[in-house]
N, C-alpha and C. Protein backbone atom coordinates (compact mmCIF):
# COMPACT_ATOMS: atom_id res chain seq x y z
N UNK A 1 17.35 3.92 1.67
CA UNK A 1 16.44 2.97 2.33
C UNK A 1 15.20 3.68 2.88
N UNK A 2 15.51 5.29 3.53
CA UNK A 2 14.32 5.81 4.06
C UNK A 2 13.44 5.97 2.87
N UNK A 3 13.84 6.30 1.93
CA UNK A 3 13.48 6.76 0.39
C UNK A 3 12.60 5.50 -0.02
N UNK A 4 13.09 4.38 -0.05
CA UNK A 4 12.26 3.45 -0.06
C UNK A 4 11.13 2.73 0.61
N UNK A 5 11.40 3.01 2.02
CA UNK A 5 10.39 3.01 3.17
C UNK A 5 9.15 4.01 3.00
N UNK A 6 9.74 5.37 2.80
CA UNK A 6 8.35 6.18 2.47
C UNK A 6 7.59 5.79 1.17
N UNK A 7 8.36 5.47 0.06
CA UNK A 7 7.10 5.49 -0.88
C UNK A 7 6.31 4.10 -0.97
N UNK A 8 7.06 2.86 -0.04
CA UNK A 8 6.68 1.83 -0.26
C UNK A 8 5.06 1.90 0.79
N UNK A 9 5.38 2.70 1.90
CA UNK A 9 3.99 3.04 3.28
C UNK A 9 3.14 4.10 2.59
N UNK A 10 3.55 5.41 1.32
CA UNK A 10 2.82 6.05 0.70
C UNK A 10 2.09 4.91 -0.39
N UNK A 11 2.58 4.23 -0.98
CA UNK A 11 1.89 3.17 -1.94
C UNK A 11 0.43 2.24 -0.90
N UNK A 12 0.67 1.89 -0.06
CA UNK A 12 -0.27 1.37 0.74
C UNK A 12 -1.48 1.91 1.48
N UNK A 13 -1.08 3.90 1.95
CA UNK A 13 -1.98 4.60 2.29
C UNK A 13 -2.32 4.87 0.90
N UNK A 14 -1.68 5.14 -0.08
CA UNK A 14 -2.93 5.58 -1.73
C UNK A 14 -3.84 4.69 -1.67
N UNK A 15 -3.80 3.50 -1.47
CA UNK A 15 -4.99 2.70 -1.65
C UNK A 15 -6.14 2.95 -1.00
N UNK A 16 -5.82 3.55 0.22
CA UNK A 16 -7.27 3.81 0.88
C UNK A 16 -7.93 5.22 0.77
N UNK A 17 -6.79 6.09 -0.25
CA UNK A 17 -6.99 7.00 -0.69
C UNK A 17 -8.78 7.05 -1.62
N UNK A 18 -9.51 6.46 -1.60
CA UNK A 18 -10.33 6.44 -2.69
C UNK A 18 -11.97 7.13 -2.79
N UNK A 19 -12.12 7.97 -3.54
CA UNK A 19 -13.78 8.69 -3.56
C UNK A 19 -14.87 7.81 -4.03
N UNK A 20 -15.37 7.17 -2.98
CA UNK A 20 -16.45 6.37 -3.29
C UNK A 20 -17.75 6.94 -2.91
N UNK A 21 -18.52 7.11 -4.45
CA UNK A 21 -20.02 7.71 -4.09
C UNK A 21 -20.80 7.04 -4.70
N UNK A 22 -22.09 6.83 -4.70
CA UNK A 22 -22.88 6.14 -5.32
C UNK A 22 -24.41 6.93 -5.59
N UNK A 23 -25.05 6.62 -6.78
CA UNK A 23 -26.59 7.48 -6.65
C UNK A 23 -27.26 6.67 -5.36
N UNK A 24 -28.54 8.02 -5.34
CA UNK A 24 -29.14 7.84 -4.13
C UNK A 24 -29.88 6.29 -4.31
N UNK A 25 -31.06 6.77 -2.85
CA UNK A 25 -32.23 5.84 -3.15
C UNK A 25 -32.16 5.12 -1.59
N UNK A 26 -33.54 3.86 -1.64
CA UNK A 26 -33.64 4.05 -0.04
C UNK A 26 -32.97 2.57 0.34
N UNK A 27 -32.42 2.05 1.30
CA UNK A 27 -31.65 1.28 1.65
C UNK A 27 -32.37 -0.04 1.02
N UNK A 28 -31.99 -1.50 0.61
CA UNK A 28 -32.13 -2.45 0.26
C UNK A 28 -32.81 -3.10 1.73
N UNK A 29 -33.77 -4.14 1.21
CA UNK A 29 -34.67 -4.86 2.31
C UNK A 29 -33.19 -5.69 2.81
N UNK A 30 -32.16 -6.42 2.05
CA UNK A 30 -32.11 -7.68 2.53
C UNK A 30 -30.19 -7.14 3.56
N UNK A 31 -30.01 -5.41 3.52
CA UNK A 31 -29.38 -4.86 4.70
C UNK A 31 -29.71 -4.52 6.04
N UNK A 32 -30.39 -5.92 6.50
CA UNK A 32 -31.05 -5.44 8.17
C UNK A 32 -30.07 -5.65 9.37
N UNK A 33 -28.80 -5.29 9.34
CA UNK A 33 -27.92 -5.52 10.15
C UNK A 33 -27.87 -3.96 10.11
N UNK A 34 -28.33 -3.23 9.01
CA UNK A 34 -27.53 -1.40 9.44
C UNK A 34 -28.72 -0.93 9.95
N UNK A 35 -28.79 0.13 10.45
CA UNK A 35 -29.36 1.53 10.80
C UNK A 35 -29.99 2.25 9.61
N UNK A 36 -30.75 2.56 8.95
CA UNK A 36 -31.13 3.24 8.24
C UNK A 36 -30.74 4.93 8.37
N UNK A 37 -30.39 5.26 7.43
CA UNK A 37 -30.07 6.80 7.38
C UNK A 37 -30.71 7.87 6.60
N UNK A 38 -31.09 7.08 5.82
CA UNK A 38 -32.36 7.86 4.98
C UNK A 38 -33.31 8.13 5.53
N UNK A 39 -34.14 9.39 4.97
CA UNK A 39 -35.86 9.67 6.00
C UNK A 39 -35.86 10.95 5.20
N UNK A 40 -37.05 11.08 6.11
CA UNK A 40 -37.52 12.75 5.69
C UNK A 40 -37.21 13.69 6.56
N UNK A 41 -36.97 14.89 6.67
CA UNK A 41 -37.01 15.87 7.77
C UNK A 41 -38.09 17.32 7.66
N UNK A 42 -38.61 17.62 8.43
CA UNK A 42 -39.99 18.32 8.39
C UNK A 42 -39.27 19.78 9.38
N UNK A 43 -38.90 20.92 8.25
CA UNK A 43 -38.70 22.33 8.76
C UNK A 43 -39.11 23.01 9.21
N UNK A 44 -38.90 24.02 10.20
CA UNK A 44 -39.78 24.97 10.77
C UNK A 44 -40.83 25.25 10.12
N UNK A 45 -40.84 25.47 9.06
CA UNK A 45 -42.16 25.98 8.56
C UNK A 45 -43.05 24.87 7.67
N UNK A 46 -42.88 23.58 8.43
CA UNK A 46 -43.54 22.62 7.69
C UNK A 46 -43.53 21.39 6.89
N UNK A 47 -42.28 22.50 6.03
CA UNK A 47 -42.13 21.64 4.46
C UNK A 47 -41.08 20.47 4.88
N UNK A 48 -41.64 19.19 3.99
CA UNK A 48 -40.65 18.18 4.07
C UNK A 48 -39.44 17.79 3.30
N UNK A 49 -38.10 18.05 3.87
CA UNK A 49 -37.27 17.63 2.93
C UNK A 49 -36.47 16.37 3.07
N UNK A 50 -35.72 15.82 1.75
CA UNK A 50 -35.21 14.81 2.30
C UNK A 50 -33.93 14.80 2.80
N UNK A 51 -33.39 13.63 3.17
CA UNK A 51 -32.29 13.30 4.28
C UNK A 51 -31.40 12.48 3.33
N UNK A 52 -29.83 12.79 3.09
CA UNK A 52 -28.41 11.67 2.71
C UNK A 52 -28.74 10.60 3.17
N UNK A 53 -28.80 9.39 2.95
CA UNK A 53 -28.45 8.34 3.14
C UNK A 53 -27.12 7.77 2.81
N UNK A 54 -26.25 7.51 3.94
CA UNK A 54 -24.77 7.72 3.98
C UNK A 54 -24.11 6.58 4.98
N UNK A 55 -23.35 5.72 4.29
CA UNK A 55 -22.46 5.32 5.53
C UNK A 55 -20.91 5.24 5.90
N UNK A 56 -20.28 4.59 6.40
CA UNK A 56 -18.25 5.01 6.64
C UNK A 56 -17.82 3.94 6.63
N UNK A 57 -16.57 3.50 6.44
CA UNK A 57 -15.87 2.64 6.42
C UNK A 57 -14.83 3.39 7.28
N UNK A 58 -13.87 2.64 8.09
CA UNK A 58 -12.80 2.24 9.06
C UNK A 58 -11.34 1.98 7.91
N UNK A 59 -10.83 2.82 7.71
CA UNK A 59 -9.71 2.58 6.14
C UNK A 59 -8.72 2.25 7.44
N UNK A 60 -8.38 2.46 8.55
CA UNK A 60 -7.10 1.40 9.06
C UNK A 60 -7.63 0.33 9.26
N UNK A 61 -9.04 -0.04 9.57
CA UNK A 61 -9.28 -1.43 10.16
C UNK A 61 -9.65 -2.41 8.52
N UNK A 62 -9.86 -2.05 7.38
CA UNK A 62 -9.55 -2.22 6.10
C UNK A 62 -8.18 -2.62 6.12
N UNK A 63 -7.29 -2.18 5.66
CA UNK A 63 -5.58 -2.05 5.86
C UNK A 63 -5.26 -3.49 6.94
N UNK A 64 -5.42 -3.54 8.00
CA UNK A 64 -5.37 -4.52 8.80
C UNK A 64 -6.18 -5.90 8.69
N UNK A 65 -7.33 -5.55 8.02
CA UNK A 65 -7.91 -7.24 7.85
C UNK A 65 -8.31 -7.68 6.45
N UNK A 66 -8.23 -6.92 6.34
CA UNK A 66 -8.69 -7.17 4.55
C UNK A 66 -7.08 -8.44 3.93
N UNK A 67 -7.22 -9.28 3.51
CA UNK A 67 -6.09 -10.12 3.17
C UNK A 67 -5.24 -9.47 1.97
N UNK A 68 -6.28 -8.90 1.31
CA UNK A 68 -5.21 -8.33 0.10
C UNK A 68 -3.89 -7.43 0.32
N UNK A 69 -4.99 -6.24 1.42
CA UNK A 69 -3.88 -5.47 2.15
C UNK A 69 -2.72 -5.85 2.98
N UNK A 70 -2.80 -6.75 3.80
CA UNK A 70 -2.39 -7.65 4.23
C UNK A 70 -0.85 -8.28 3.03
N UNK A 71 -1.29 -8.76 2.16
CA UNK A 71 -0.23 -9.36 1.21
C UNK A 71 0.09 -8.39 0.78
N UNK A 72 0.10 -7.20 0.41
CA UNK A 72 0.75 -6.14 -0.29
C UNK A 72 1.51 -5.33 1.04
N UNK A 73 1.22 -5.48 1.82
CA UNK A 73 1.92 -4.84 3.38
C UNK A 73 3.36 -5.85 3.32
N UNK A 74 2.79 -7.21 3.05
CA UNK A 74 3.60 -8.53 3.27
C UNK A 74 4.96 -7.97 2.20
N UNK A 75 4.68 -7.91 0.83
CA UNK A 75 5.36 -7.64 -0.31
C UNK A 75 6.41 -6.20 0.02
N UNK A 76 5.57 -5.73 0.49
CA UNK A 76 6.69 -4.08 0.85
C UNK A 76 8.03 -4.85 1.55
N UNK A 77 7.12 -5.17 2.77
CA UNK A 77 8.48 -5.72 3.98
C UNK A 77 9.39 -6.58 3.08
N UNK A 78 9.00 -7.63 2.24
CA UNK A 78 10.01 -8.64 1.60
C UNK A 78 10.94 -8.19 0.42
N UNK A 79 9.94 -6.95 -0.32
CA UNK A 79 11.06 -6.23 -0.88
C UNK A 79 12.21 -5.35 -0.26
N UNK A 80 11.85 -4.36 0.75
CA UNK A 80 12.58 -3.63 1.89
C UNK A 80 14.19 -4.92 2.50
N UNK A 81 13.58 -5.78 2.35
CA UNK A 81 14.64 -6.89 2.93
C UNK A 81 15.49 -7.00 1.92
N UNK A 82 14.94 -7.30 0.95
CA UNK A 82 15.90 -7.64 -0.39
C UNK A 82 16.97 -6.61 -0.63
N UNK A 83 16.14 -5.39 -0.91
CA UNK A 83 17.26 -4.33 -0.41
C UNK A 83 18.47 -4.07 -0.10
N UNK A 84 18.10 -4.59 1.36
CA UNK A 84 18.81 -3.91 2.63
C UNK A 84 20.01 -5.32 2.48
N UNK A 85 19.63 -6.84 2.11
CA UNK A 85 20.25 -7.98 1.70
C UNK A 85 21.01 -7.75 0.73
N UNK A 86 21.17 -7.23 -0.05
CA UNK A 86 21.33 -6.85 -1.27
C UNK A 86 23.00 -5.74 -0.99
N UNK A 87 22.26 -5.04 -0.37
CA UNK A 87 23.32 -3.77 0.19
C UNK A 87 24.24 -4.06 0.78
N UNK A 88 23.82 -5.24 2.34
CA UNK A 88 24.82 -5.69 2.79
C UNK A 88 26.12 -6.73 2.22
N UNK A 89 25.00 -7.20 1.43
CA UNK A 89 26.24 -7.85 0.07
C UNK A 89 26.97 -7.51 -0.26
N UNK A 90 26.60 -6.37 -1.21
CA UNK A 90 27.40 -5.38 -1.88
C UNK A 90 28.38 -4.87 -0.94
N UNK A 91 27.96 -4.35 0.18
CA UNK A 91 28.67 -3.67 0.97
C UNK A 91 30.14 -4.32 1.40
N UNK A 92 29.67 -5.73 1.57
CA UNK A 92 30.70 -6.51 2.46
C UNK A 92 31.63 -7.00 1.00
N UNK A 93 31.11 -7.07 0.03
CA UNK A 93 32.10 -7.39 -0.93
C UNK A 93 33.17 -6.27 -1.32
N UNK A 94 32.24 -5.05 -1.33
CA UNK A 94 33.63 -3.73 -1.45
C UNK A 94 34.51 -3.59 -0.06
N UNK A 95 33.74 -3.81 0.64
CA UNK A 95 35.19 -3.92 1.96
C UNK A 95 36.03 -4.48 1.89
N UNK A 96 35.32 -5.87 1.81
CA UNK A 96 36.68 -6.88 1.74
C UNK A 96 37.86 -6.59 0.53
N UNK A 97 37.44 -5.49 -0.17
CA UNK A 97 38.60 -5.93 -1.81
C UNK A 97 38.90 -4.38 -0.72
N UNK A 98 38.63 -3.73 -0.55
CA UNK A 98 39.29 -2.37 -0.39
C UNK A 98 40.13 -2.97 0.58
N UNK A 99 39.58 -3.26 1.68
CA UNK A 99 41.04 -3.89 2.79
C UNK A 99 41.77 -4.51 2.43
N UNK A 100 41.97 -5.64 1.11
CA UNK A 100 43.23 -6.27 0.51
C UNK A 100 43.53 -4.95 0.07
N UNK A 101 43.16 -4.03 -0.60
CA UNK A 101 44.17 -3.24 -1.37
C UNK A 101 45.28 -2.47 -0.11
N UNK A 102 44.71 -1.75 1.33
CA UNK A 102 45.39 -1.49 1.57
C UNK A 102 46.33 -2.25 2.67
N UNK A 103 46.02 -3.81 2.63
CA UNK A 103 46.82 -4.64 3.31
C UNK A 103 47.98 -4.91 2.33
N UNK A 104 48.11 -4.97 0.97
CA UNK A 104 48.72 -4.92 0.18
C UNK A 104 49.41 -3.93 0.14
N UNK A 105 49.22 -2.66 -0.24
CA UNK A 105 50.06 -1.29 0.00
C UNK A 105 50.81 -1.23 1.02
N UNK A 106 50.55 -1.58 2.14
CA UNK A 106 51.52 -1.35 3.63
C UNK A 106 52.32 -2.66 3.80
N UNK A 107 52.31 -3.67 3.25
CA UNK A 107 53.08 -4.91 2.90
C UNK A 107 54.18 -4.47 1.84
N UNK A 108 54.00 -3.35 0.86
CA UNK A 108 54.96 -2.92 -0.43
C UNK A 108 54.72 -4.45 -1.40
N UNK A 109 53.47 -4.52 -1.38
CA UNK A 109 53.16 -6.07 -2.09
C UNK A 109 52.67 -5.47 -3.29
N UNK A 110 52.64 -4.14 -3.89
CA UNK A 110 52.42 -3.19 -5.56
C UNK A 110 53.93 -2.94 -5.77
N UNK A 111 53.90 -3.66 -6.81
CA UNK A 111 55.76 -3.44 -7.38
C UNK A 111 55.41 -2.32 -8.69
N UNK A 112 54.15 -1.97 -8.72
CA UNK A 112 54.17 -0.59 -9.63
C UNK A 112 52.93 0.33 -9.51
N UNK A 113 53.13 1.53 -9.56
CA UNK A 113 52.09 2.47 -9.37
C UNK A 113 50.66 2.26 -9.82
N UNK A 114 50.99 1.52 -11.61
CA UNK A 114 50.06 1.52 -12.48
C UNK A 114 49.40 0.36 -11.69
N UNK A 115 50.08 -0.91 -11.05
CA UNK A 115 49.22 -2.04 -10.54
C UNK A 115 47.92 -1.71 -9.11
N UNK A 116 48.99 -0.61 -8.62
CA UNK A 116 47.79 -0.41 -7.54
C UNK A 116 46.82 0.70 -7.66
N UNK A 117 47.17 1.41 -9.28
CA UNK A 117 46.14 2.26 -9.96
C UNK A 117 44.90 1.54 -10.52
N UNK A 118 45.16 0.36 -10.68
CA UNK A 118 44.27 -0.75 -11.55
C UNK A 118 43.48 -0.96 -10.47
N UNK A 119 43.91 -1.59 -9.37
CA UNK A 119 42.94 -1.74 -8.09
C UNK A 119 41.97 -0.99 -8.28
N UNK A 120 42.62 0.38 -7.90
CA UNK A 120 41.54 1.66 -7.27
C UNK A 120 40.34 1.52 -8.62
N UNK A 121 40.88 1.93 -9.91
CA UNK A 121 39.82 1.83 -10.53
C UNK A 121 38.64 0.68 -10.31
N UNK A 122 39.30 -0.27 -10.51
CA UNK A 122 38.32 -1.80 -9.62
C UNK A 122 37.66 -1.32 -8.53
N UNK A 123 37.65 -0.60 -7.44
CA UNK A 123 37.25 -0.84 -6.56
C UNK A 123 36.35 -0.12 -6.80
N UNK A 124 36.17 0.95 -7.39
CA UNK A 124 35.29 2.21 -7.70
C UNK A 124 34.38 1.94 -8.59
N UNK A 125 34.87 1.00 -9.74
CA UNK A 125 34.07 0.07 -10.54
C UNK A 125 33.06 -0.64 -9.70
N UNK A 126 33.34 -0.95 -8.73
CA UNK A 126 32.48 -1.93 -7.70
C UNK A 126 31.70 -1.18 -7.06
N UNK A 127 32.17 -0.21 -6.80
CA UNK A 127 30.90 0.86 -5.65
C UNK A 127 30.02 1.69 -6.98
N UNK A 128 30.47 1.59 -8.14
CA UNK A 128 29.20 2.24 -9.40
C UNK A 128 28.24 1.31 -9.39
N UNK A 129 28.94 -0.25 -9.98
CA UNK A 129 28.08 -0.81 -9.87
C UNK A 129 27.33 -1.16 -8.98
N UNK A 130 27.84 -1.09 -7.74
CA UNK A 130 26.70 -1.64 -6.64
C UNK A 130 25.58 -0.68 -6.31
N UNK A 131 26.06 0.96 -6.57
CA UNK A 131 24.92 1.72 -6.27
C UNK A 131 24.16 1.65 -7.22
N UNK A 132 24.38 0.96 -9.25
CA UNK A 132 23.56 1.44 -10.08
C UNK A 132 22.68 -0.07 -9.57
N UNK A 133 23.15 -1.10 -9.36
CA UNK A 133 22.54 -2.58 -8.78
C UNK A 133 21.42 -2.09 -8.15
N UNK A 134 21.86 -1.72 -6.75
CA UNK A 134 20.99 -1.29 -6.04
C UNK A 134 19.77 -0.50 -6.57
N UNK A 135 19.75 0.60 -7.09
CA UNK A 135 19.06 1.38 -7.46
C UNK A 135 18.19 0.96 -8.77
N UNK A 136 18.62 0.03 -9.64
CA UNK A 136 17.49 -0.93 -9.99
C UNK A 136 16.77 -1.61 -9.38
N UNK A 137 17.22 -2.28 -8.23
CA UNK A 137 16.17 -2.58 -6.92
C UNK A 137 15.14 -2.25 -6.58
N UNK A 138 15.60 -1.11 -6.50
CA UNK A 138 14.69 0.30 -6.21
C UNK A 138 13.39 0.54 -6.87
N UNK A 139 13.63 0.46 -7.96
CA UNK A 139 13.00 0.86 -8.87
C UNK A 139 11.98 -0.16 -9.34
N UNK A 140 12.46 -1.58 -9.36
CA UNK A 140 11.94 -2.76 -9.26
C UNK A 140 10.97 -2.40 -8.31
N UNK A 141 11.11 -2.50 -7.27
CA UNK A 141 10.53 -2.60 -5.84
C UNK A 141 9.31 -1.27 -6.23
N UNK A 142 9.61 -0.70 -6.34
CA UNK A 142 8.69 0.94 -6.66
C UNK A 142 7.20 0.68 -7.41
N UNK A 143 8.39 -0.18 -8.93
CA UNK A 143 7.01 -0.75 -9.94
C UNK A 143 6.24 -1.75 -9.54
N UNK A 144 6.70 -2.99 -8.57
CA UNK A 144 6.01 -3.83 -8.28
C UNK A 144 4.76 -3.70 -7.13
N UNK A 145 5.16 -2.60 -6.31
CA UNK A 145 4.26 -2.15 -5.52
C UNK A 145 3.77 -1.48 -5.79
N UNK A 146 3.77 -0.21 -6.48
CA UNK A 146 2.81 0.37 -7.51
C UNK A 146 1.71 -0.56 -7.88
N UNK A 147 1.98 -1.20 -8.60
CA UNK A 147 1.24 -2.53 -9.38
C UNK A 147 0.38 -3.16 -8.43
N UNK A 148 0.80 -3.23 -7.10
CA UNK A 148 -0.22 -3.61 -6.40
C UNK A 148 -0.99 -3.20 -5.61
N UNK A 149 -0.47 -2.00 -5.26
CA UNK A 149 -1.37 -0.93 -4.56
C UNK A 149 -2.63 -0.42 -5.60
N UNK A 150 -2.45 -0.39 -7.25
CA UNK A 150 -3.28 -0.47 -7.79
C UNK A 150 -4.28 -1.59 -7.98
N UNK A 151 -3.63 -2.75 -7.79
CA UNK A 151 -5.06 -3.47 -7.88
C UNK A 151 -5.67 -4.02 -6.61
N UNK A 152 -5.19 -3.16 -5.34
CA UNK A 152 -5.77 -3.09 -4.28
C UNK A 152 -6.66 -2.11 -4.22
N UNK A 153 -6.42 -0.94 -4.74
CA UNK A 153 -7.41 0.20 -4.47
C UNK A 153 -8.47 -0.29 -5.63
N UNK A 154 -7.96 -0.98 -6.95
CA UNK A 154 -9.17 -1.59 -7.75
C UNK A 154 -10.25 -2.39 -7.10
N UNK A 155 -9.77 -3.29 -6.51
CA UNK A 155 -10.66 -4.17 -5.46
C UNK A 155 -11.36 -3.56 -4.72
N UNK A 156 -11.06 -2.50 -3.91
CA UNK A 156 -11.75 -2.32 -2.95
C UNK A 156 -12.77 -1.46 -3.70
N UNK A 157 -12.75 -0.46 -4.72
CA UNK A 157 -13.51 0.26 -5.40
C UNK A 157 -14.62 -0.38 -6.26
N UNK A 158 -14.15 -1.06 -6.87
CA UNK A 158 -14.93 -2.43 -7.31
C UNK A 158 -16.37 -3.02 -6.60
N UNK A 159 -15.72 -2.93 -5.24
CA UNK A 159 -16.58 -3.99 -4.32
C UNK A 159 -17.42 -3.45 -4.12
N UNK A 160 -17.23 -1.87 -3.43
CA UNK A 160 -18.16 -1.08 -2.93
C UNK A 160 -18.95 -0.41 -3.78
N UNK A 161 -18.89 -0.24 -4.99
CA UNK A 161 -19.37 -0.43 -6.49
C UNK A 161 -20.48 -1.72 -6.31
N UNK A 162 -20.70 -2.82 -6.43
CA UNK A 162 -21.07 -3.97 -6.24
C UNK A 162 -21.86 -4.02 -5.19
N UNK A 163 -21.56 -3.70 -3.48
CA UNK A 163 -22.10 -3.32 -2.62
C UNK A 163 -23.25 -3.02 -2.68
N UNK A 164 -22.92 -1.67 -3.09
CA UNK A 164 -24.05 -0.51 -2.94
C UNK A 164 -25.08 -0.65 -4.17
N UNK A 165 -24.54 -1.61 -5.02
CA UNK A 165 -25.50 -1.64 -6.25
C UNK A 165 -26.78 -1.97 -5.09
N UNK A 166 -27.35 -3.11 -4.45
CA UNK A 166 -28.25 -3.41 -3.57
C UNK A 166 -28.44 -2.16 -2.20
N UNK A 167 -28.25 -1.98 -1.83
CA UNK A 167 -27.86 -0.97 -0.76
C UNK A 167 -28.56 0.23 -1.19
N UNK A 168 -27.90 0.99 -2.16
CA UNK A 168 -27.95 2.03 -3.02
C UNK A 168 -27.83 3.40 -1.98
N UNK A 169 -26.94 3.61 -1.00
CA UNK A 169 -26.74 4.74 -0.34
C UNK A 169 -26.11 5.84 -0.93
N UNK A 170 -26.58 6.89 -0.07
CA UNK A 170 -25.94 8.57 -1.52
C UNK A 170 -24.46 8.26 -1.78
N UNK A 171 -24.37 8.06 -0.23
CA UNK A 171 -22.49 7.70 -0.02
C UNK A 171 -22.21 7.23 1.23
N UNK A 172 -21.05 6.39 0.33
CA UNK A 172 -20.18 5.70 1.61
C UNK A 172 -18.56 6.28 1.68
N UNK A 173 -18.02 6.36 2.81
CA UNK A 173 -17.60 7.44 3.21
C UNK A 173 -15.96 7.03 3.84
N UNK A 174 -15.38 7.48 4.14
CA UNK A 174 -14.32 6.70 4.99
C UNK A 174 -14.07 7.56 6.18
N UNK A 175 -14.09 6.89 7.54
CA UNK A 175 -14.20 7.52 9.09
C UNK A 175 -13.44 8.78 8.80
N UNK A 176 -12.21 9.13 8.47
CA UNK A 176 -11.13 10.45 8.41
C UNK A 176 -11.85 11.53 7.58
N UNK A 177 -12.91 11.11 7.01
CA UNK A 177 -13.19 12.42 6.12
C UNK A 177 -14.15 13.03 6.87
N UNK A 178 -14.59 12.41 7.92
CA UNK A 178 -15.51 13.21 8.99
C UNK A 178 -14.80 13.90 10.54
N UNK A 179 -15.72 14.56 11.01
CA UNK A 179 -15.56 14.63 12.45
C UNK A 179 -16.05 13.63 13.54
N UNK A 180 -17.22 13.41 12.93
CA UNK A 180 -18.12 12.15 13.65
C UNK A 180 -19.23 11.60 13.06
N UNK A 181 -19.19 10.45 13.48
CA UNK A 181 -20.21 9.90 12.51
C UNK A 181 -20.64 8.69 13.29
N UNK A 182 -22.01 8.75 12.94
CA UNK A 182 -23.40 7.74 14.60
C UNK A 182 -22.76 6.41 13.64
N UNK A 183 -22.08 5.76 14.99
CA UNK A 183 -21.66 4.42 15.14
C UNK A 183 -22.41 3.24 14.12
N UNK A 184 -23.60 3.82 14.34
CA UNK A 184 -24.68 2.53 13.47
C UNK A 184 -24.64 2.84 12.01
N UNK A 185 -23.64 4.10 11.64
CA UNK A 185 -23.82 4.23 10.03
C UNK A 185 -22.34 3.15 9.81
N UNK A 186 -21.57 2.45 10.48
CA UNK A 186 -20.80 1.94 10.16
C UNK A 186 -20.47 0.76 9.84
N UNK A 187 -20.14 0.18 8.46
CA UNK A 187 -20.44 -0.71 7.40
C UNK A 187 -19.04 -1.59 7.44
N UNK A 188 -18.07 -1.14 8.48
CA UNK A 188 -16.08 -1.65 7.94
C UNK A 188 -16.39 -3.41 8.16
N UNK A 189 -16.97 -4.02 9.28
CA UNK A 189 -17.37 -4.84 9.34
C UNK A 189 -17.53 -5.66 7.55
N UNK A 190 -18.77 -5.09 7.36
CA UNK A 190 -19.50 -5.79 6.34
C UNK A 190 -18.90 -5.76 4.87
N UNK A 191 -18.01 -4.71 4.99
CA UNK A 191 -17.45 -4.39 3.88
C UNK A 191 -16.09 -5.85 4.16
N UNK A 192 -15.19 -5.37 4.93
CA UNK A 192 -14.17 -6.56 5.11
C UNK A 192 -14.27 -7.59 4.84
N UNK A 193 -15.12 -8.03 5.48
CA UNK A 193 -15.88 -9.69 5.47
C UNK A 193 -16.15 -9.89 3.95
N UNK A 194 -16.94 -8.89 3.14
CA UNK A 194 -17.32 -9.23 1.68
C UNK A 194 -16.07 -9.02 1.01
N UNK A 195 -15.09 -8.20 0.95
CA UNK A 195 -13.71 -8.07 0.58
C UNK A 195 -13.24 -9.33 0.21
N UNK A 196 -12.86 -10.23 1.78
CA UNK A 196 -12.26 -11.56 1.80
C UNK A 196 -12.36 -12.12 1.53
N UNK A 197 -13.84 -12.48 1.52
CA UNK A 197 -15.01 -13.85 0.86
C UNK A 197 -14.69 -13.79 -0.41
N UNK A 198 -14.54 -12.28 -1.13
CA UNK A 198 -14.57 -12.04 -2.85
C UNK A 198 -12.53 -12.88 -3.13
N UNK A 199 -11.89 -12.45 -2.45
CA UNK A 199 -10.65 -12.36 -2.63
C UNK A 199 -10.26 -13.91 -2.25
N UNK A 200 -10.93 -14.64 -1.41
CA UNK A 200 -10.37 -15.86 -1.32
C UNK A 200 -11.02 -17.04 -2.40
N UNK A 201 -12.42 -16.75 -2.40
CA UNK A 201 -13.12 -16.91 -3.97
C UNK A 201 -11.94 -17.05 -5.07
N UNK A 202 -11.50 -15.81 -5.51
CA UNK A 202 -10.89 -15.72 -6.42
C UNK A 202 -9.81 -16.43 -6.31
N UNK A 203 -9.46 -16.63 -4.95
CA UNK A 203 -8.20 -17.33 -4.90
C UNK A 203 -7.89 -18.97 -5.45
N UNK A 204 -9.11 -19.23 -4.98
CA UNK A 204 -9.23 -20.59 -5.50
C UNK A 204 -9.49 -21.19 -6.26
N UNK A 205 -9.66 -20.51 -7.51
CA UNK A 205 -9.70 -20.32 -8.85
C UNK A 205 -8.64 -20.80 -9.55
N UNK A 206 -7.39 -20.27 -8.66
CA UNK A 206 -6.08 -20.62 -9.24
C UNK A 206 -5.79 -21.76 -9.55
């Protein structure tokens, strides 16, 4: 189950795993909510060079409002349940046959060796299959979130692709890959909001 817990919370941080850069150029007229980051800078000795134009995104506050993330967070937990539902099933069904067998044995209710040899094999039959059961679960659960952690990190790569086509900043960035970064280069806002709008769009398509 821990086994499944980690790769199902590693599947969800890959998504925000992602290198988003874009060519340069100077910010779009119709982004007057940001800060401009682009300019020139003029060196000791004169000469003018130019300046990154760069901004960050917030990848937990992404993760938390973005809806897609959101439903694929949703999907982990409901598979994790199935699981653990699944197990306790299993579980409670091999108990119950193992405790007839040895309520049976201490009753002298096996009138032959071979009959309460047949059990045991049964019962062991039951705990193969329930761990190989289970462990298709598993595996289920693995591919299906896979599957969607990919077309979450597609989306979001996509967008900011799309974004920046207008925009056209050197790069946009995600808060962890820095030490600090001036508040007004920060886009998580604008990015989210266009995320949702795109994703509920699509939704209604259906």
């Amino acid at each position: 189950m821990k086994k499944l817990a980690m790769s199902a919370s590693s599947l969800l941080l890959g998504a925000m795993a992602l290198s988003m850069t874009a060519c340069g150029g100077d910010s779009a007229a119709d982004n007057s909510s940001a800060t401009p980051a682009a300019g020139t800078a003029t060196s000791a000795d004169g000469a003018t060079t130019s300046s990154i134009n760069i901004r960050y995104i917030d990848s937990d506050s992404v993760l938390s409002h973005y809806q897609l993330a959101k439903d694929v967070q949703d999907a982990t937990v409901r598979a994790m349940q199935r699981i653990e539902n699944a197990r306790n099933s299993k579980g409670a069904e091999i108990q119950k046959f193992a405790a007839s067998i040895q309520q049976k044995a201490q009753s002298n209710g096996y009138l032959t060796e071979a009959s309460y040899n047949a059990d045991m094999q049964k019962l062991q039959k039951m705990q193969q299959d329930a761990e190989n059961y289970l462990a298709g679960l598993g595996r289920n659960a693995d591919n299906e979130l896979a599957q969607q952690q990919m077309q979450l990190s597609d989306s979001i790569e996509k967008f900011i692709k799309e974004y920046n086509a207008t925009r056209k900043y050197d790069a946009i960035l995600y808060k962890n890959a820095g030490v600090y970064f001036n508040p007004d280069l920060d886009i998580t806002k604008e990015v989210i909001d266009g995320l949702n709008a795109r994703y509920t769009k699509a939704a209604d398509k259906k």
